[in-house]
N, C-alpha and C. Protein backbone atom coordinates (compact mmCIF):
# COMPACT_ATOMS: atom_id res chain seq x y z
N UNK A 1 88.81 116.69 102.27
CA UNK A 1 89.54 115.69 101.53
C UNK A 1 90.93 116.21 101.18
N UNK A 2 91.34 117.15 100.93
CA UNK A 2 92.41 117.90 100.96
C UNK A 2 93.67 117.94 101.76
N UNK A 3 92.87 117.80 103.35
CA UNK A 3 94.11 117.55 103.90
C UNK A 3 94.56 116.07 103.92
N UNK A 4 93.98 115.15 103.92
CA UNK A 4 93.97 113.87 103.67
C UNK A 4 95.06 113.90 102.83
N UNK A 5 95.05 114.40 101.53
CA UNK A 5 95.32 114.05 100.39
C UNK A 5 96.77 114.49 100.41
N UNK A 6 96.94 116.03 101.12
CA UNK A 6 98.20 115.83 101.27
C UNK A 6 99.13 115.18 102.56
N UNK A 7 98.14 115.33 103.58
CA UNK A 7 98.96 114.42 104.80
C UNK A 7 99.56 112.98 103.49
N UNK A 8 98.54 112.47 102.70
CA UNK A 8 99.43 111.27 102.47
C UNK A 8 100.05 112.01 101.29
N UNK A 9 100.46 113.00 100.75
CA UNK A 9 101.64 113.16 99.72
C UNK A 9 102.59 112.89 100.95
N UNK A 10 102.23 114.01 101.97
CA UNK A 10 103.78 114.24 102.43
C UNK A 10 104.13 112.90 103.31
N UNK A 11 103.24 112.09 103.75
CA UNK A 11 103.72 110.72 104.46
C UNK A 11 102.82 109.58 103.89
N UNK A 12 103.34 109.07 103.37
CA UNK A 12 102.52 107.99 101.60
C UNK A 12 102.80 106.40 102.54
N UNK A 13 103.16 106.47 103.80
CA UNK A 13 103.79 104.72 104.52
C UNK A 13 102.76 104.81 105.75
N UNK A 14 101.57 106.08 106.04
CA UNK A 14 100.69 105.92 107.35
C UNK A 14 99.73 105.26 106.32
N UNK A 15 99.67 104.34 107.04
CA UNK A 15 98.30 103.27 106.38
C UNK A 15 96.80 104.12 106.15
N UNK A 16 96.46 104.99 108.04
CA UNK A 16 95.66 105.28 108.51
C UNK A 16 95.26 106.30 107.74
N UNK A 17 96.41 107.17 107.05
CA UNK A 17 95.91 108.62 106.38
C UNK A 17 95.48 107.94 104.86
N UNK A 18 96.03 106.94 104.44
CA UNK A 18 95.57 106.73 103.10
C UNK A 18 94.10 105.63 103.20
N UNK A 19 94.03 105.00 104.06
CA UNK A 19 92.69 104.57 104.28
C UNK A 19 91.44 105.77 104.63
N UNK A 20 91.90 107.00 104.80
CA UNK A 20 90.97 108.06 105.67
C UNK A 20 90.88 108.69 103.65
N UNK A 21 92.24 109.22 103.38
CA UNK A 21 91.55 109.13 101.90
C UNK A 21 90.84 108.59 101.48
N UNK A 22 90.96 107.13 101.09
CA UNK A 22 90.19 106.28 100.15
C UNK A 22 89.09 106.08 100.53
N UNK A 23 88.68 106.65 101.95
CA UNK A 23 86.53 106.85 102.55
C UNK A 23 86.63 107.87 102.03
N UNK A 24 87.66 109.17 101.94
CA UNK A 24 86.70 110.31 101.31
C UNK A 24 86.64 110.47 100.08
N UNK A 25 87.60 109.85 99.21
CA UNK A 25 87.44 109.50 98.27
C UNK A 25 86.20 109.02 97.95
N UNK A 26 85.90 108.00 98.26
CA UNK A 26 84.56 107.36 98.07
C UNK A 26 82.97 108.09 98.17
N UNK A 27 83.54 108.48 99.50
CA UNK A 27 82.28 109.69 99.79
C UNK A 27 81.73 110.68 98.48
N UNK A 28 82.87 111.31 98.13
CA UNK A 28 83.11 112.00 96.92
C UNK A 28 82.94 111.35 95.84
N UNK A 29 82.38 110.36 95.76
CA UNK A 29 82.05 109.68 94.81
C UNK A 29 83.23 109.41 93.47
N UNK A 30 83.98 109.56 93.78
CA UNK A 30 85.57 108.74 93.46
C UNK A 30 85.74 107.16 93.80
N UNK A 31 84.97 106.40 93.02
CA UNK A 31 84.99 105.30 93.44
C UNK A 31 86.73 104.32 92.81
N UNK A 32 86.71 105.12 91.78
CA UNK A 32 88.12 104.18 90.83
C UNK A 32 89.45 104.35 91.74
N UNK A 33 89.42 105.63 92.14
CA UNK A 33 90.78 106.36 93.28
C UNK A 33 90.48 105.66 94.44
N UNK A 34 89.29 105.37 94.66
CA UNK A 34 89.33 104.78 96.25
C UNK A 34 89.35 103.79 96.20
N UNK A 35 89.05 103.19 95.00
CA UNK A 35 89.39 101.46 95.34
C UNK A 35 91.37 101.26 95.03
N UNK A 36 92.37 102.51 94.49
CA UNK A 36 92.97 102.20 94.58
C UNK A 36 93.62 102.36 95.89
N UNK A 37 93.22 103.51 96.39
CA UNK A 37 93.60 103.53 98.12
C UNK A 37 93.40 102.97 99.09
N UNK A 38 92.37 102.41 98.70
CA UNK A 38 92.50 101.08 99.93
C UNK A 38 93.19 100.03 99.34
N UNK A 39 93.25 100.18 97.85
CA UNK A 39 94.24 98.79 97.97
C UNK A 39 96.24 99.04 98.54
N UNK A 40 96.09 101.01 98.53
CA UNK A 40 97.67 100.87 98.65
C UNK A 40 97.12 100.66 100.58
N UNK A 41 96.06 100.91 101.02
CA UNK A 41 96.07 100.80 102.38
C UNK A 41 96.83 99.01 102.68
N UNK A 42 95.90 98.25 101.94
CA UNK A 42 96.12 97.08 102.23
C UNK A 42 97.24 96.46 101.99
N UNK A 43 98.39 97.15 101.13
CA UNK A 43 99.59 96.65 100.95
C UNK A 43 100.27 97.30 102.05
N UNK A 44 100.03 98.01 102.57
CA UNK A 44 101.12 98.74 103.90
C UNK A 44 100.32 98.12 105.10
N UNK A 45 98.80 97.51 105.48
CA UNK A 45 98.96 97.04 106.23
C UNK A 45 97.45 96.54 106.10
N UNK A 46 98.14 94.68 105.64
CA UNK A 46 96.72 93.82 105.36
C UNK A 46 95.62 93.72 106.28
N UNK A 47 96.29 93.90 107.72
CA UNK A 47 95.30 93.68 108.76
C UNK A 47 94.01 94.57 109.41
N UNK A 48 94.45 95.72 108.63
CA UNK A 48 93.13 97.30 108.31
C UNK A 48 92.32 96.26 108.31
N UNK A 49 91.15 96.13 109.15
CA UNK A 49 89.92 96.10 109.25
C UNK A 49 88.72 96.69 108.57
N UNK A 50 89.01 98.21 108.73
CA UNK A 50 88.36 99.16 108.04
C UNK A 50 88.61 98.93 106.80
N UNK A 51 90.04 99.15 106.25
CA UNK A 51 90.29 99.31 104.93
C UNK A 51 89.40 98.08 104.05
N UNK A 52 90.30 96.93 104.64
CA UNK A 52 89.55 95.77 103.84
C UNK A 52 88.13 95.46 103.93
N UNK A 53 86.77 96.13 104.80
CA UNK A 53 85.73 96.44 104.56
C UNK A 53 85.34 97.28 103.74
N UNK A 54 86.03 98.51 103.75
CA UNK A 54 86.02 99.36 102.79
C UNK A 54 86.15 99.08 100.90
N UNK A 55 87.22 98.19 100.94
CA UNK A 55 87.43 97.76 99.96
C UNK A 55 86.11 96.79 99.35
N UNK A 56 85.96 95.59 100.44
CA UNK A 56 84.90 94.76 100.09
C UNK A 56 83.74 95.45 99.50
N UNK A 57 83.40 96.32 100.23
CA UNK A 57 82.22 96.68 100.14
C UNK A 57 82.22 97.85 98.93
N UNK A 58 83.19 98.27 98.38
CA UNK A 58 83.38 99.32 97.33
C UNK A 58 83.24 98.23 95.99
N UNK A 59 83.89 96.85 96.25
CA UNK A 59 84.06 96.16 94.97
C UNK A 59 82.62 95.59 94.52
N UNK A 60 81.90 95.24 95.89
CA UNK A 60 80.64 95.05 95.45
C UNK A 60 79.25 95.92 95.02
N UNK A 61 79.82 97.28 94.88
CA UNK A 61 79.27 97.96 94.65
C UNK A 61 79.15 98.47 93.34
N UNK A 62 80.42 98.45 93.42
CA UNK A 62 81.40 98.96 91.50
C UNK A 62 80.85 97.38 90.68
N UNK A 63 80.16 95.90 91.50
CA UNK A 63 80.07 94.80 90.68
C UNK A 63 81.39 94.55 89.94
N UNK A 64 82.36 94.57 91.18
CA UNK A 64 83.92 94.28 90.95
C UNK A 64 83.85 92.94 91.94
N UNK A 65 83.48 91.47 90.95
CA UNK A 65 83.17 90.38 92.11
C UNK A 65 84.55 90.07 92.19
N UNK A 66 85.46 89.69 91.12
CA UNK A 66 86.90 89.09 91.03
C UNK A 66 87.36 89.94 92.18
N UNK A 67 87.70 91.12 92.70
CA UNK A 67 88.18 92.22 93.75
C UNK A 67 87.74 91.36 94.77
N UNK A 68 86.19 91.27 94.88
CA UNK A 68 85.70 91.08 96.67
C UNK A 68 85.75 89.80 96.66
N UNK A 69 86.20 88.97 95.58
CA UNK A 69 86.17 87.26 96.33
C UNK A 69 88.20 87.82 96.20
N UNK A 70 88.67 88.25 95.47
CA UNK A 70 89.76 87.84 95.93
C UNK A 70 90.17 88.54 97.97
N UNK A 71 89.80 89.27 97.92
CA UNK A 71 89.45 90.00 99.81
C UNK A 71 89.14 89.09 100.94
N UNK A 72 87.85 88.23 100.15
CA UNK A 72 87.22 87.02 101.12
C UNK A 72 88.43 86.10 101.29
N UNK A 73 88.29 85.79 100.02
CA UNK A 73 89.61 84.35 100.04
C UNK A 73 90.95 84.54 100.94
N UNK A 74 91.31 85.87 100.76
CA UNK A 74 93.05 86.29 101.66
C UNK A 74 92.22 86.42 103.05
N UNK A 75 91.02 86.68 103.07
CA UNK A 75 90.29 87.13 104.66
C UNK A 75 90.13 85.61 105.34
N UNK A 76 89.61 85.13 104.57
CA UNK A 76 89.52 83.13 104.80
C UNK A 76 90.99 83.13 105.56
N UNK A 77 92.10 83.11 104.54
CA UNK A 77 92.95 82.46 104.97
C UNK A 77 93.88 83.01 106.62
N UNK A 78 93.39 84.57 106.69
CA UNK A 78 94.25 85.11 107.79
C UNK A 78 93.19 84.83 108.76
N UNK A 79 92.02 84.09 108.71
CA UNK A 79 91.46 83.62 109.66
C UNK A 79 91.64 82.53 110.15
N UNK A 80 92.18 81.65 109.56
CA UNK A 80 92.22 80.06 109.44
C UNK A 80 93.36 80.36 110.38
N UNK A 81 94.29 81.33 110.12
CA UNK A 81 95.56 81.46 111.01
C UNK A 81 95.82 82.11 112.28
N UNK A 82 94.80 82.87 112.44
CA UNK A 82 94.44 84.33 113.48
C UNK A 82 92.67 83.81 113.71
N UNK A 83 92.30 83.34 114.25
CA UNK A 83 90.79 83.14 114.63
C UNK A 83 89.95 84.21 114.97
N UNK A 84 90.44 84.58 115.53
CA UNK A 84 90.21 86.70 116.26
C UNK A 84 89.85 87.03 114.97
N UNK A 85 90.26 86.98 113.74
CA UNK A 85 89.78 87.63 112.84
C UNK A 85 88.86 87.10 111.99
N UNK A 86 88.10 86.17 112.67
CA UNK A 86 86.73 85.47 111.87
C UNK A 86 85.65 86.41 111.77
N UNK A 87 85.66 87.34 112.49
CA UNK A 87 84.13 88.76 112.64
C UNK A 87 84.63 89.30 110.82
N UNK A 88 85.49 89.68 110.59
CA UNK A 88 85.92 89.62 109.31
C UNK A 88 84.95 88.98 108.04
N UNK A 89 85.02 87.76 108.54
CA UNK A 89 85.12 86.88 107.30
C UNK A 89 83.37 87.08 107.39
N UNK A 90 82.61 87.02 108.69
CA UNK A 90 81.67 87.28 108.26
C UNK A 90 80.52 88.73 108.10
N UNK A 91 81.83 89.66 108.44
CA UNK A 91 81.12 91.03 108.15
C UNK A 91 80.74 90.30 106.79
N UNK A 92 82.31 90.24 105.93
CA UNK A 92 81.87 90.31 104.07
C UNK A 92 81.33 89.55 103.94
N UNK A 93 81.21 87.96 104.58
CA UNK A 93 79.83 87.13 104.05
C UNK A 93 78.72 87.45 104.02
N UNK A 94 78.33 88.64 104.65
CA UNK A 94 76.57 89.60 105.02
C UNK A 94 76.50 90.39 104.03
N UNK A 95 77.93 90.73 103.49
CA UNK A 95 77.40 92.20 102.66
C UNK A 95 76.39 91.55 101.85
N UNK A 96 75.38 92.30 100.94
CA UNK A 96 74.59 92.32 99.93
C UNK A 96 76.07 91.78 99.05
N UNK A 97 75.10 91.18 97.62
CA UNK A 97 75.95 90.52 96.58
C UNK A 97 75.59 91.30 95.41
N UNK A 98 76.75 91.16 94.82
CA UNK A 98 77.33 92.01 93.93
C UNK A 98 75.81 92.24 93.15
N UNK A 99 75.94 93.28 92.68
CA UNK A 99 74.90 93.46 91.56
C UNK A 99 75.47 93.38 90.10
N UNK A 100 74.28 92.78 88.93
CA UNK A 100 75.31 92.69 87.82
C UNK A 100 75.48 94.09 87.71
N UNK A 101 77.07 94.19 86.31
CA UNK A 101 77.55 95.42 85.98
C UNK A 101 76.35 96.02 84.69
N UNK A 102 76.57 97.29 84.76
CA UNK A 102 75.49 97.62 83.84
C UNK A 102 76.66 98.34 82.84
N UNK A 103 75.82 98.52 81.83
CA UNK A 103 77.01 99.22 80.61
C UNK A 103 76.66 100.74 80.95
């Protein structure tokens, strides 16, 4: 995780190295850091596949539903526009559903 971490100090605009963080992040059971790294994944480049599975599937885990419907909904719409990217819409329609949050 280390080199990850600094490949993206020293280049913070490769989508690919900060999405490769935010899985090992996760792995590492860093769930709060990795849901923010895939979200900087998804601002440098919405069309990550990975990332935005990654993400989905982190928010429904954390029982972060507001996160994974807002993912679906932007995933809806770049499908409606890009059809190719309907496998998308229904990876996250399969995931398991959120579990409630526990205190």
């Amino acid at each position: 995780m280390d080199w990850w971490a600094e490949s993206v100090a020293a280049h913070p605009g490769i989508e690919d190295n900060v999405r490769r963080l935010a899985r090992a992040l996760e792995a590492a059971g860093d769930d709060e850091v990795a849901a923010q790294g895939y979200a900087r994944a998804l601002e440098l480049n919405p069309f990550d596949g990975d990332a935005r599975m990654g993400a989905a599937t982190l928010a429904l885990r954390r029982g972060d539903a507001a996160t994974f419907e807002a993912l679906l909904s932007e995933t809806r719409q770049f499908a409606a526009a890009a059809p190719e990217l309907a496998p998308w819409v229904m990876a996250m329609e399969g995931l398991p559903a959120a579990a409630p949050a526990t205190a």
